[in-house]
Protein backbone atom coordinates (compact mmCIF):
# COMPACT_ATOMS: atom_id res chain seq x y z
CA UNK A 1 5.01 -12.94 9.47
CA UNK A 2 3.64 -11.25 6.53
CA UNK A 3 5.41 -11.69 3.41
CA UNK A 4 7.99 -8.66 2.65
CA UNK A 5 8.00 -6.54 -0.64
CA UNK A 6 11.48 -6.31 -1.79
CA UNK A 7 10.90 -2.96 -3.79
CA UNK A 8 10.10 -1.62 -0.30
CA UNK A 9 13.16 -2.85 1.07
CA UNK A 10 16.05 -2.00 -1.38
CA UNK A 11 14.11 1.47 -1.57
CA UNK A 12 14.76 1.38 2.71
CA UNK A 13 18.23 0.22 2.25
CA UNK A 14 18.81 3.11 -0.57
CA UNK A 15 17.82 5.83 1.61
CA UNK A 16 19.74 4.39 4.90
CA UNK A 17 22.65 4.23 2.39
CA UNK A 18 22.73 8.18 1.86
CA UNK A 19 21.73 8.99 5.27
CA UNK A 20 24.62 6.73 6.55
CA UNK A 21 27.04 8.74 3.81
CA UNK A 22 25.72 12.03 5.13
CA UNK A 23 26.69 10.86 8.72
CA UNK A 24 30.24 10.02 7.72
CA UNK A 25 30.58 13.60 6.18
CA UNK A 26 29.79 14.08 10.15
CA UNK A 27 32.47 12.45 11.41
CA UNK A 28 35.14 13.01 8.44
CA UNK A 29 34.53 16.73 9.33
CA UNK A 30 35.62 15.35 13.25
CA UNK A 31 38.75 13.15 11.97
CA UNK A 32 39.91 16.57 9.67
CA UNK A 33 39.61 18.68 13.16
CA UNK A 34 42.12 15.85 14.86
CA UNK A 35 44.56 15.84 11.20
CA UNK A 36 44.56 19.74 10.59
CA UNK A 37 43.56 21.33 13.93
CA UNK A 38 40.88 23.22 12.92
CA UNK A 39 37.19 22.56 12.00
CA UNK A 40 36.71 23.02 8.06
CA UNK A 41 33.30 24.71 8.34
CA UNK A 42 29.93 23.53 8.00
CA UNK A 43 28.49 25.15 5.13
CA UNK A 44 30.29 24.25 2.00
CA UNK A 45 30.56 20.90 3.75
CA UNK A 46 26.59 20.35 4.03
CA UNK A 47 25.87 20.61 0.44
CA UNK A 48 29.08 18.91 -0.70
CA UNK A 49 28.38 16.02 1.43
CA UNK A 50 24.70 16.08 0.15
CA UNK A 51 26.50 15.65 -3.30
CA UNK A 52 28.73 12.99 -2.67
CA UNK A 53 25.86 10.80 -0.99
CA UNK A 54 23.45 11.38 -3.66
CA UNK A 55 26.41 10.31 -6.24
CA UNK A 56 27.48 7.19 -4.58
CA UNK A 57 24.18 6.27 -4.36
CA UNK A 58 23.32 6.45 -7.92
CA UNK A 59 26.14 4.86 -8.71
CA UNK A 60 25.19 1.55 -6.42
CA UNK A 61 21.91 1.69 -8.42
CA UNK A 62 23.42 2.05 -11.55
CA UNK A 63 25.18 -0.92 -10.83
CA UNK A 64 22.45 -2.56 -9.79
CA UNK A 65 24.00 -3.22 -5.83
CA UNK A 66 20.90 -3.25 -4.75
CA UNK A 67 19.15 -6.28 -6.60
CA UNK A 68 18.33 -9.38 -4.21
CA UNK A 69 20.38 -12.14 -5.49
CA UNK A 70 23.65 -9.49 -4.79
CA UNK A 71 22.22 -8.00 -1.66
CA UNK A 72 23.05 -11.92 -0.32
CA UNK A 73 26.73 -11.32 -0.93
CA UNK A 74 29.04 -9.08 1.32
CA UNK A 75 32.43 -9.76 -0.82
CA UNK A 76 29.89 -8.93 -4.17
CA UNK A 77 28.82 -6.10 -2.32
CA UNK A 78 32.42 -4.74 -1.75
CA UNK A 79 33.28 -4.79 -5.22
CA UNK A 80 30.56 -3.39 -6.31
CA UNK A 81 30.74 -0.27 -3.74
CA UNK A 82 34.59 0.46 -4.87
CA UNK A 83 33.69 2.37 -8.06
CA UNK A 84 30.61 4.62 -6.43
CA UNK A 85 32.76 5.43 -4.08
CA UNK A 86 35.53 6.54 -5.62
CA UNK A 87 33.11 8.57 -8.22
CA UNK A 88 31.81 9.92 -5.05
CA UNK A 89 35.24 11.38 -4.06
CA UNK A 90 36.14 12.50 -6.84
CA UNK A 91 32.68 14.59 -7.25
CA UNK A 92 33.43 15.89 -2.93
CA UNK A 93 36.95 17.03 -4.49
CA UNK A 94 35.54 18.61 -7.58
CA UNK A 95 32.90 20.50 -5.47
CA UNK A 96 35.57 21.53 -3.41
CA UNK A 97 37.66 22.89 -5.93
CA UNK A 98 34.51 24.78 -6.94
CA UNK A 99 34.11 26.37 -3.94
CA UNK A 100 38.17 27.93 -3.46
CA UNK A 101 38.73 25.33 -0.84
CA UNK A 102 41.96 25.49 0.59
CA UNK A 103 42.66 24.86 3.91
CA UNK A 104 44.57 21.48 4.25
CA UNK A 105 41.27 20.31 6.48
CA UNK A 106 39.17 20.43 3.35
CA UNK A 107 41.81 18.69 1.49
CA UNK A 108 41.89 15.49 4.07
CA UNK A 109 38.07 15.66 4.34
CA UNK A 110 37.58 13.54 1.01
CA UNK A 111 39.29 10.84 1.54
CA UNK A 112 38.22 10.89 5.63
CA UNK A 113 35.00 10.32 3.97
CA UNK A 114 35.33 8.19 1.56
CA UNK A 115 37.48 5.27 4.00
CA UNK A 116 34.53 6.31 6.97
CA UNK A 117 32.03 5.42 3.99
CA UNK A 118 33.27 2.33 2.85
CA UNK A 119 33.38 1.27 6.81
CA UNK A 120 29.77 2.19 7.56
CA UNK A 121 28.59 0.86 4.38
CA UNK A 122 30.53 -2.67 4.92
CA UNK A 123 28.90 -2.69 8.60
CA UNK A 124 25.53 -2.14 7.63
CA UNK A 125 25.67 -4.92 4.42
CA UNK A 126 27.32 -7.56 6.59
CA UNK A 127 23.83 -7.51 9.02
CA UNK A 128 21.76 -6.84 5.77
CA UNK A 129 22.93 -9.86 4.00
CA UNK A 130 22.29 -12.32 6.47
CA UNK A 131 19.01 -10.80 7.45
CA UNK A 132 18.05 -11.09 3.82
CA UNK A 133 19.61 -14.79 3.10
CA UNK A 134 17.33 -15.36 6.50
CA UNK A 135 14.62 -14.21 4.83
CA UNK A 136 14.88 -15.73 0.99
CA UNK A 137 15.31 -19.55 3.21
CA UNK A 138 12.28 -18.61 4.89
CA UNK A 139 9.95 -17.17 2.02
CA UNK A 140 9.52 -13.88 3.35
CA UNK A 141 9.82 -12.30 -0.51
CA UNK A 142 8.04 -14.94 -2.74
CA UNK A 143 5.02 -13.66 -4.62
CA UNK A 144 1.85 -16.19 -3.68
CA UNK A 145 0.51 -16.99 -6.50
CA UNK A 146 -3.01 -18.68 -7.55
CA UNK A 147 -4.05 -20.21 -10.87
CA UNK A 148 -7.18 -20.45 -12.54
CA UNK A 149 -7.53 -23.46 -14.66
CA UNK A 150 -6.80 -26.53 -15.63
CA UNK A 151 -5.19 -27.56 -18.65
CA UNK A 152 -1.85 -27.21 -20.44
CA UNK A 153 -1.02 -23.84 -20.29
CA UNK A 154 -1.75 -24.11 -16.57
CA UNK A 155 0.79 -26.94 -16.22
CA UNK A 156 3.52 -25.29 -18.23
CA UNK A 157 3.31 -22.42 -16.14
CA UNK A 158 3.78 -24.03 -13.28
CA UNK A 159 6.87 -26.29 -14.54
CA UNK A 160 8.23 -23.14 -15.61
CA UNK A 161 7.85 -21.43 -12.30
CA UNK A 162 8.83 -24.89 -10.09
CA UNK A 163 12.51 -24.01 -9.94
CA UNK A 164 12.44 -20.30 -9.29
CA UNK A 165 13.03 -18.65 -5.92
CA UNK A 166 10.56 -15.56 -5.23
CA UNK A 167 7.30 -17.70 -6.46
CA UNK A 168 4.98 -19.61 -4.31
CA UNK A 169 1.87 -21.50 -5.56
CA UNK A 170 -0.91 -21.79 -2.95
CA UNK A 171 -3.22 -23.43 -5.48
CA UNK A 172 -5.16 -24.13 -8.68
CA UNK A 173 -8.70 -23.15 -8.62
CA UNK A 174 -11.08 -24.58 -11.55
CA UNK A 175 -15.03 -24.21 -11.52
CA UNK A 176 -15.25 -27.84 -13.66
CA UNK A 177 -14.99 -29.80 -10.36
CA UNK A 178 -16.53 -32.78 -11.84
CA UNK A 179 -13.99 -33.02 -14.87
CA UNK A 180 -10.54 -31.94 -13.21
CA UNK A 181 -8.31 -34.04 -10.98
CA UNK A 182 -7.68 -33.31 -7.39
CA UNK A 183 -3.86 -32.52 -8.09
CA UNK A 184 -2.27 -30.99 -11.24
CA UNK A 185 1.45 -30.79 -12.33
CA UNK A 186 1.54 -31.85 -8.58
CA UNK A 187 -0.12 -28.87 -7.10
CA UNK A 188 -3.91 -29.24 -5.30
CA UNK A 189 -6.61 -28.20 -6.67
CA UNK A 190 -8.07 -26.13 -4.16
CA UNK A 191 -11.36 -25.44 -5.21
CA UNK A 192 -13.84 -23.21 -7.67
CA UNK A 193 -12.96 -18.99 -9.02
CA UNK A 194 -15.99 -18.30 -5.70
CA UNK A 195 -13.39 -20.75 -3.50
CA UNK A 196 -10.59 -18.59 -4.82
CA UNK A 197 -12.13 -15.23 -3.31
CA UNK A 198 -12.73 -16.59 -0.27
CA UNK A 199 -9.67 -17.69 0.48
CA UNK A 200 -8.12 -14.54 -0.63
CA UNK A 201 -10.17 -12.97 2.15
CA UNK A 202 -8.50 -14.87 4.48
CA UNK A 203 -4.26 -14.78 3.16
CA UNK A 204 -2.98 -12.24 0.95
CA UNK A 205 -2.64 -13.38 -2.58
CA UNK A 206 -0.05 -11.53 -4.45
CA UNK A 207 -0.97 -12.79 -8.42
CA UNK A 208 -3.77 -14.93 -9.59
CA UNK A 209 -2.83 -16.16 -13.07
CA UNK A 210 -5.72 -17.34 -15.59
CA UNK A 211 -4.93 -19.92 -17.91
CA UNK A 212 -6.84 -20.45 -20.68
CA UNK A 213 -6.76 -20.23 -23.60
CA UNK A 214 -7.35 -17.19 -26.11
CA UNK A 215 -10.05 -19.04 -28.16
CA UNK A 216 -12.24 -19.21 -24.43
CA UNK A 217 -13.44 -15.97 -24.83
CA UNK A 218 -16.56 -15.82 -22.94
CA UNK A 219 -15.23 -17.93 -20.56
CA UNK A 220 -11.95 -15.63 -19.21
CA UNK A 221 -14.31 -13.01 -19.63
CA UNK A 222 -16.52 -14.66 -16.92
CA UNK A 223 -13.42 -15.62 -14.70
CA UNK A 224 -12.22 -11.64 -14.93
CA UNK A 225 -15.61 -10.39 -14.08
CA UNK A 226 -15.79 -12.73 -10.96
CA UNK A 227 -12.25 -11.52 -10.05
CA UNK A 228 -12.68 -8.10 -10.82
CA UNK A 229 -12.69 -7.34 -6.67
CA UNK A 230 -9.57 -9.00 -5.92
CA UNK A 231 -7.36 -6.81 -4.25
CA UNK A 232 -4.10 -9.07 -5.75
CA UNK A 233 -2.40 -8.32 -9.53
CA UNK A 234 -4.98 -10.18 -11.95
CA UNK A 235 -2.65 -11.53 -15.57
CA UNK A 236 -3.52 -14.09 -18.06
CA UNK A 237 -1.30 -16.94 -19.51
CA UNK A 238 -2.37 -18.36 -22.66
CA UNK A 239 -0.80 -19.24 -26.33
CA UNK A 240 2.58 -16.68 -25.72
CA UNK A 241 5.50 -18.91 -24.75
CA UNK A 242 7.28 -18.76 -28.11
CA UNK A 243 6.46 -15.05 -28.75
CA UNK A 244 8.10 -12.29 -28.14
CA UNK A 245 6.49 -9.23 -26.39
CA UNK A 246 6.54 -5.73 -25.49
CA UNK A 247 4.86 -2.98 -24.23
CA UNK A 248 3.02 -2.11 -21.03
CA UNK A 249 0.35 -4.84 -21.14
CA UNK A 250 2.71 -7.08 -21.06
CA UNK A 251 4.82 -8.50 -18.50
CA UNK A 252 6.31 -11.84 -16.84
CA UNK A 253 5.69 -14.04 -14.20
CA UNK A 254 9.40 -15.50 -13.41
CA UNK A 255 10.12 -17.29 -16.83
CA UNK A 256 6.45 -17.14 -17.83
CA UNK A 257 5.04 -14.32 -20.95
CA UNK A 258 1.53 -13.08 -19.13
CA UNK A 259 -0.92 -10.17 -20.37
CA UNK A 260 -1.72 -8.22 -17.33
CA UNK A 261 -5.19 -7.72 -17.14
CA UNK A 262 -5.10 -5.42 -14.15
CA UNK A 263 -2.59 -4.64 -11.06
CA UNK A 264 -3.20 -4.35 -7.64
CA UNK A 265 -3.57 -0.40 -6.81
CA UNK A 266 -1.42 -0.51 -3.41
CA UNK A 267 1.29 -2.01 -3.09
CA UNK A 268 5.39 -1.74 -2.82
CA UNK A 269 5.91 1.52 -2.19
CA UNK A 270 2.34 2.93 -3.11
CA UNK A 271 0.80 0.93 -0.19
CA UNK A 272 4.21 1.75 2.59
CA UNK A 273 3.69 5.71 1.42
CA UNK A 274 -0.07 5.60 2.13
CA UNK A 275 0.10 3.30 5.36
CA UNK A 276 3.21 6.19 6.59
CA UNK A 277 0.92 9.28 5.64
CA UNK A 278 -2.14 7.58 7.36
CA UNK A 279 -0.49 6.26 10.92
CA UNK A 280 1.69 9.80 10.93
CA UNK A 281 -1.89 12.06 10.33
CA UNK A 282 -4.01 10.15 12.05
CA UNK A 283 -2.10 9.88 15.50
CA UNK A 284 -1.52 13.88 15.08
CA UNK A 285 -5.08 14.20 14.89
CA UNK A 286 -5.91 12.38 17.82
CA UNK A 287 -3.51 14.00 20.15
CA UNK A 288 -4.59 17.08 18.63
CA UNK A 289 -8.48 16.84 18.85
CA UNK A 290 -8.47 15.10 21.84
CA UNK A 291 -9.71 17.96 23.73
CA UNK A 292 -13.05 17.80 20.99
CA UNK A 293 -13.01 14.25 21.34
CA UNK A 294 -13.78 14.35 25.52
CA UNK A 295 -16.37 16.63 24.58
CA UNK A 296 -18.29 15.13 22.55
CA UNK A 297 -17.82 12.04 24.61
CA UNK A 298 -19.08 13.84 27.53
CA UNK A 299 -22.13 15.05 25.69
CA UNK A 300 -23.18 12.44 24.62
CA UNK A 301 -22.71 10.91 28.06
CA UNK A 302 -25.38 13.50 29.58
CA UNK A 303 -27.90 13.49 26.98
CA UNK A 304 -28.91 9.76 26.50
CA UNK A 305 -28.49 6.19 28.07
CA UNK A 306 -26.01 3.73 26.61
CA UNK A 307 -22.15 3.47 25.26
CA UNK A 308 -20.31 6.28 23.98
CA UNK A 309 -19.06 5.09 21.40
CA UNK A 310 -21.17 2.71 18.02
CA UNK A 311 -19.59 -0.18 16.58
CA UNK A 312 -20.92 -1.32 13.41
CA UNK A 313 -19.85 -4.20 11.10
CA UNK A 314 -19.08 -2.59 7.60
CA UNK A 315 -17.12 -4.13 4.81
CA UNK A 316 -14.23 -3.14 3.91
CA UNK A 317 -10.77 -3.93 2.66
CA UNK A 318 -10.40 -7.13 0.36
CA UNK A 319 -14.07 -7.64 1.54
CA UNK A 320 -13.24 -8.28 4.73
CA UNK A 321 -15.75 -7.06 7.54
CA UNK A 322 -14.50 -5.43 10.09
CA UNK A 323 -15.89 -2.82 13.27
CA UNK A 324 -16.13 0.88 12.39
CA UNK A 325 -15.91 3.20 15.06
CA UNK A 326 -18.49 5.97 15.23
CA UNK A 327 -19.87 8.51 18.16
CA UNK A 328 -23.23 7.02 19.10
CA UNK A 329 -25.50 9.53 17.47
CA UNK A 330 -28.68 7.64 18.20
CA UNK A 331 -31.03 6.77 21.26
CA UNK A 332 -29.56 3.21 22.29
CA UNK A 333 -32.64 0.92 21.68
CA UNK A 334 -32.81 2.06 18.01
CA UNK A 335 -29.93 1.79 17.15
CA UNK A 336 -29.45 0.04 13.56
CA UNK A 337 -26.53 -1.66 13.73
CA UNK A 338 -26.77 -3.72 9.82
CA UNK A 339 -28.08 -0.42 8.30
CA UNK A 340 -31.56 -1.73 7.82
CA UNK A 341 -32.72 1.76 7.52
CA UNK A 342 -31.33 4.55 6.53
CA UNK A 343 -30.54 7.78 8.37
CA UNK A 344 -33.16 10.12 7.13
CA UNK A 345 -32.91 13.97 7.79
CA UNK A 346 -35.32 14.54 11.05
CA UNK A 347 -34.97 10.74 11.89
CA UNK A 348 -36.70 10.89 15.15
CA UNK A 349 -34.04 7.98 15.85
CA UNK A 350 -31.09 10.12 16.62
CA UNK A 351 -30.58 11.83 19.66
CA UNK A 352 -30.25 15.85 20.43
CA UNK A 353 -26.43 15.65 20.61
CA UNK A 354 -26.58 12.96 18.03
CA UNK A 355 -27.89 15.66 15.36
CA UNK A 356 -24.91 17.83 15.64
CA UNK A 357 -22.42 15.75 15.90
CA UNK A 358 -23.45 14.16 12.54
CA UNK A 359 -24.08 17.88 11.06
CA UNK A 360 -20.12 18.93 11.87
CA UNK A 361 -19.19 15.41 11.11
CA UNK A 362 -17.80 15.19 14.70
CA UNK A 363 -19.57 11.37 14.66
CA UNK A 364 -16.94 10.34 12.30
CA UNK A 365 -13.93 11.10 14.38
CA UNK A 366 -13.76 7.64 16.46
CA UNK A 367 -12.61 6.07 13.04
CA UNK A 368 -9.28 7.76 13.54
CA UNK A 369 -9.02 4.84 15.41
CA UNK A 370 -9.55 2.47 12.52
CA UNK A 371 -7.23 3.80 10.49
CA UNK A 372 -4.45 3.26 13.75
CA UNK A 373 -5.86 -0.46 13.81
CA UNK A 374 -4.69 -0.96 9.99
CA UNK A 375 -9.05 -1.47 9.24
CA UNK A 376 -8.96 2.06 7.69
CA UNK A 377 -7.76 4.60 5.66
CA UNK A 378 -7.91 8.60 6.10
CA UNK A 379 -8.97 8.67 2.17
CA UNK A 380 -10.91 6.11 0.39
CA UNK A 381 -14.17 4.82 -0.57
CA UNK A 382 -16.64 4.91 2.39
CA UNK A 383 -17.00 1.81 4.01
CA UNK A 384 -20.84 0.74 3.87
CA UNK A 385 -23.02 -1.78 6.15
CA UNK A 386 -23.61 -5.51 5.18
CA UNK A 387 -26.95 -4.44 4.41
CA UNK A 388 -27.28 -0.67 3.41
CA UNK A 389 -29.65 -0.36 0.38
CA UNK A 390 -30.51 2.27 -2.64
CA UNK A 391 -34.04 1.97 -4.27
CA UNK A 392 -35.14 -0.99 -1.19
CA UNK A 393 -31.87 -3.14 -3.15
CA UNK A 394 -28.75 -3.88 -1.95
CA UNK A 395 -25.73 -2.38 -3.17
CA UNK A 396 -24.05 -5.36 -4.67
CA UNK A 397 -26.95 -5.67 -6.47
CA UNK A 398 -27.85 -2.62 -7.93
CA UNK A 399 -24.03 -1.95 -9.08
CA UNK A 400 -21.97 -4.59 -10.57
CA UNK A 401 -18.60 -3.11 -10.01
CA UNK A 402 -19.69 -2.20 -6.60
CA UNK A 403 -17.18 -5.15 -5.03
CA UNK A 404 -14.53 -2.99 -7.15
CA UNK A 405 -14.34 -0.14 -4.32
CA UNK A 406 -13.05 -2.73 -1.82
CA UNK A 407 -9.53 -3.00 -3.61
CA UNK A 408 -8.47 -0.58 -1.39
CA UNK A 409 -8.87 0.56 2.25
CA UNK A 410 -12.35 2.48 3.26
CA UNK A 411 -11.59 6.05 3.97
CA UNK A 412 -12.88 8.16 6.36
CA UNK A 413 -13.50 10.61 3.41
CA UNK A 414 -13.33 10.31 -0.06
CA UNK A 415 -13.90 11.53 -3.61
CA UNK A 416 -17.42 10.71 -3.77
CA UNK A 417 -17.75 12.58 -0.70
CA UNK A 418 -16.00 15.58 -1.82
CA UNK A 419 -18.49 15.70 -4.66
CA UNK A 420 -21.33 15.45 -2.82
CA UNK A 421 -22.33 11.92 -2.62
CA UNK A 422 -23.05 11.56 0.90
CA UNK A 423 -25.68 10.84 2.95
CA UNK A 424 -28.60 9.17 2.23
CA UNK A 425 -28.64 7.38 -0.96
CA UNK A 426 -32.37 7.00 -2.05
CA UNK A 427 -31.57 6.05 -5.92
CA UNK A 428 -30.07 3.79 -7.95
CA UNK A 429 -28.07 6.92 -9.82
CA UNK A 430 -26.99 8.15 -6.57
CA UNK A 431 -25.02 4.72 -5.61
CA UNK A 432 -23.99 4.55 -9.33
CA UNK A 433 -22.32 8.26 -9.24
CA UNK A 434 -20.57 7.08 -5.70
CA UNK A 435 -19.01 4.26 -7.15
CA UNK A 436 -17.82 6.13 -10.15
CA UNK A 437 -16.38 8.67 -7.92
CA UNK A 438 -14.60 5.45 -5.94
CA UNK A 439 -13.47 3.74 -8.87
CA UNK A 440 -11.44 7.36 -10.27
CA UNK A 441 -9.98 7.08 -7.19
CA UNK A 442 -8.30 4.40 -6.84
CA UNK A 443 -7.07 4.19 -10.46
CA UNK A 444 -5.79 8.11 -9.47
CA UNK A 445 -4.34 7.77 -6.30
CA UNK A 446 -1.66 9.58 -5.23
CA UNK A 447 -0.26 11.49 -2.15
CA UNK A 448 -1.44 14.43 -3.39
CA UNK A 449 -5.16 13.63 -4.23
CA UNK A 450 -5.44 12.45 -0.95
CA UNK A 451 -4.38 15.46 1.11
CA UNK A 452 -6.84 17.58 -1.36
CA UNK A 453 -9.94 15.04 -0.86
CA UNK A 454 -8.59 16.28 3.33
CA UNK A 455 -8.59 19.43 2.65
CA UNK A 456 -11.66 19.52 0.86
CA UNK A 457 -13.22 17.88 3.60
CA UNK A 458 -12.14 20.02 6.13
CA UNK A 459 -13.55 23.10 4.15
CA UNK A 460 -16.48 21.98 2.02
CA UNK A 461 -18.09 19.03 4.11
CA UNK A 462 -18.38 19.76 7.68
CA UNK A 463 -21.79 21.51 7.99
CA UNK A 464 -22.50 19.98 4.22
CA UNK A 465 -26.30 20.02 3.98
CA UNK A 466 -25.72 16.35 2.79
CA UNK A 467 -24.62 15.81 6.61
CA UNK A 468 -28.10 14.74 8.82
């Protein structure tokens, strides 16, 4: 099982706390009918019990009921819920008063809520707790961490970190092989920085921590450059254990002062918002667009010999390859499946149907699919094959911070395609502008950019004249 964020899940737990408050204004309203005889009316109750649930929450955050370490607790928990809800009720009764309520069913409704509140509340953090206690024994929140180096900072990190819970170490990583020992401060040493990135391909690493020290400039600056592509939160430890520190580029690591050098651009709630948006879309489109779909399925099926559908190995998240889904535009024995070539307009390679399909962008539609299987994203940078090239040289080596793009899912559009940087890319400026584009967007991203990049799509880019 895949290690759990806990901003994710006190953010879950905060919104199943109102919606469970909202359904006890539900059945207060029920227990007021069986008191007073009469229903007290829906309205006023709606947005009063919208009140009271948005106030008891806010109150549990303010006193910070929804923190870990007292999320273990159920008789913690109870205290802690006593004072939100009574500021609750006494917010449902002053909303009342506000609104001339005075039938005797309004008047029992507060306090109907407030003890059908505390119950549902108290039922739901009695499972909670020792689901999360579960979880704590079993690791399911700690932060993997990696470190880069070898030395004393290195080792007073980790003796710092050794006793707190929410930290695991897989490793220290050091490219002086022949001068380091195989285990420091008791953890292995796992390997070289290039060791490091492969393994990160393989397990998700959460923070890799460089520790050197400030005087080895050139050094960390060769360590960041090499990690610049990791998809994980990137810090450095060095000479600030006695200082005191502040601001935004600076942070901690448990007990440990770090400088963050850069953060990981999904995660928490960023990455659960995207993932929702992406599944939700995505399976709407397919049901929607099936009937297109069999279409161009069938099409293809009548003009030319061979599968359907085109799987191609393209890189993608974390640098992981992975198969991209695509409507087989081309005849099937010239097909180029590691993007040896190019797709050139008039490319006597792709077949009748093949050339509109790829003109309306219909060939892209199978990656739906992708982003369903977790290997894509609707928005992102476009994934690219091992061995696509710009000027007869590979990507990764005509753009250093080409690696960069892979910090986040491919998309199935994306900036760079928005601003027309699509299609064959014949240059060296050409791959340099779509990286550029990539790179804004990830250090931009938000819910909203990404449904204008769709929208732009949908309007601008199918017919583009970049599309062949």
């Amino acid at each position: 099982m895949k290690s759990i964020s806990a901003p994710v899940v006190t953010g879950i737990l905060r919104l199943t706390d109102f919606l469970l408050l909202l359904a006890g204004g539900w059945f207060a309203s029920r227990l007021a009918v069986l008191m007073a005889g009469q229903y007290p009316g829906r309205a006023p109750l709606l947005l009063v019990t919208l009140v009271g649930a948005a106030v008891c929450c806010a109150s549990l955050a303010s006193a910070k009921a929804y923190t870990l370490e007292r999320l273990r607790s159920v008789p913690l928990q109870i205290r802690l819920a006593l004072k939100p809800l009574i500021v609750a009720t006494g917010s449902l009764i002053a909303c009342l008063f506000l609104l001339n309520a005075e039938s005797f069913a309004l008047r029992v409704w507060p306090f109907a809520w407030a003890m059908i509140g505390a119950v549902l509340l108290l039922v739901s953090r009695c499972g909670l707790s020792a689901l999360i206690r579960r979880w704590i024994a079993t690791g399911q929140f700690s932060r993997k961490i990696a470190i880069v180096g070898v030395n004393d900072f290195s080792r007073e990190f980790i003796e710092r970190l050794r006793d707190e819970d929410g930290f695991k170490i897989v490793g220290v990583f050091d490219d002086r092989q022949s001068r380091v020992p195989p285990v420091h401060a008791g953890i292995e040493v796992r390997g070289t920085v290039a060791d490091l990135l492969a393994r990160s391909r393989e397990e998700n690493i959460d923070v890799i921590v460089v520790a050197l020290p400030l005087s080895a400039v050139d050094r960390i600056a060769h360590i960041l450059e090499q990690l610049a592509s990791m998809v994980g939160d990137v810090c450095l430890t060095t000479d600030l254990a006695g200082l005191k520190y502040s601001g935004h580029q600076f942070g901690g690591v448990g007990a440990n002062p770090i400088i963050s050098i850069k953060e990981s651009p999904m995660k928490d709630w960023r990455a659960a918002k995207k993932a929702c948006f992406d599944l939700t879309v995505a399976a709407l489109a397919l049901v929607l667009l099936s009937p297109v779909l069999a279409l161009v399925a069938l099409a293809i099926r009548l003009d030319s010999n061979g599968p359907i559908l085109f799987r191609q190995p393209r890189l993608g998240f974390n640098n992981r390859m992975f198969l991209c889904y695509k409507f087989r535009s081309m005849h099937q024995d010239m097909t180029d499946l590691m993007a040896d070539r190019q797709t050139t307009r008039d490319d006597p390679r792709v077949t009748r149907v093949g050339k509109w399909i790829r003109k309306l962008s219909l060939d892209e539609l199978p990656q739906l699919l992708n982003v369903l299987n977790g290997t894509m994203s609707l928005v992102g940078p476009r994934p690219h094959a091992p061995n696509t090239k710009a000027a007869d040289r590979l990507f990764t080596d005509v753009v250093r911070q080409y690696a960069v793009r892979h910090r986040v899912k491919p998309g199935i559009t994306g900036w760079a395609q928005v601003n027309g940087w699509r299609g064959e890319t014949r240059t060296v400026e050409e791959i340099e502008n779509r990286v550029k584009c990539d790179l804004f967007y990830i250090d931009n991203w938000s819910l909203g950019f990404d449904m204008k990049i769709m929208i732009v799509t949908v309007l601008r880019e199918i017919g583009s004249r970049h599309a062949f």
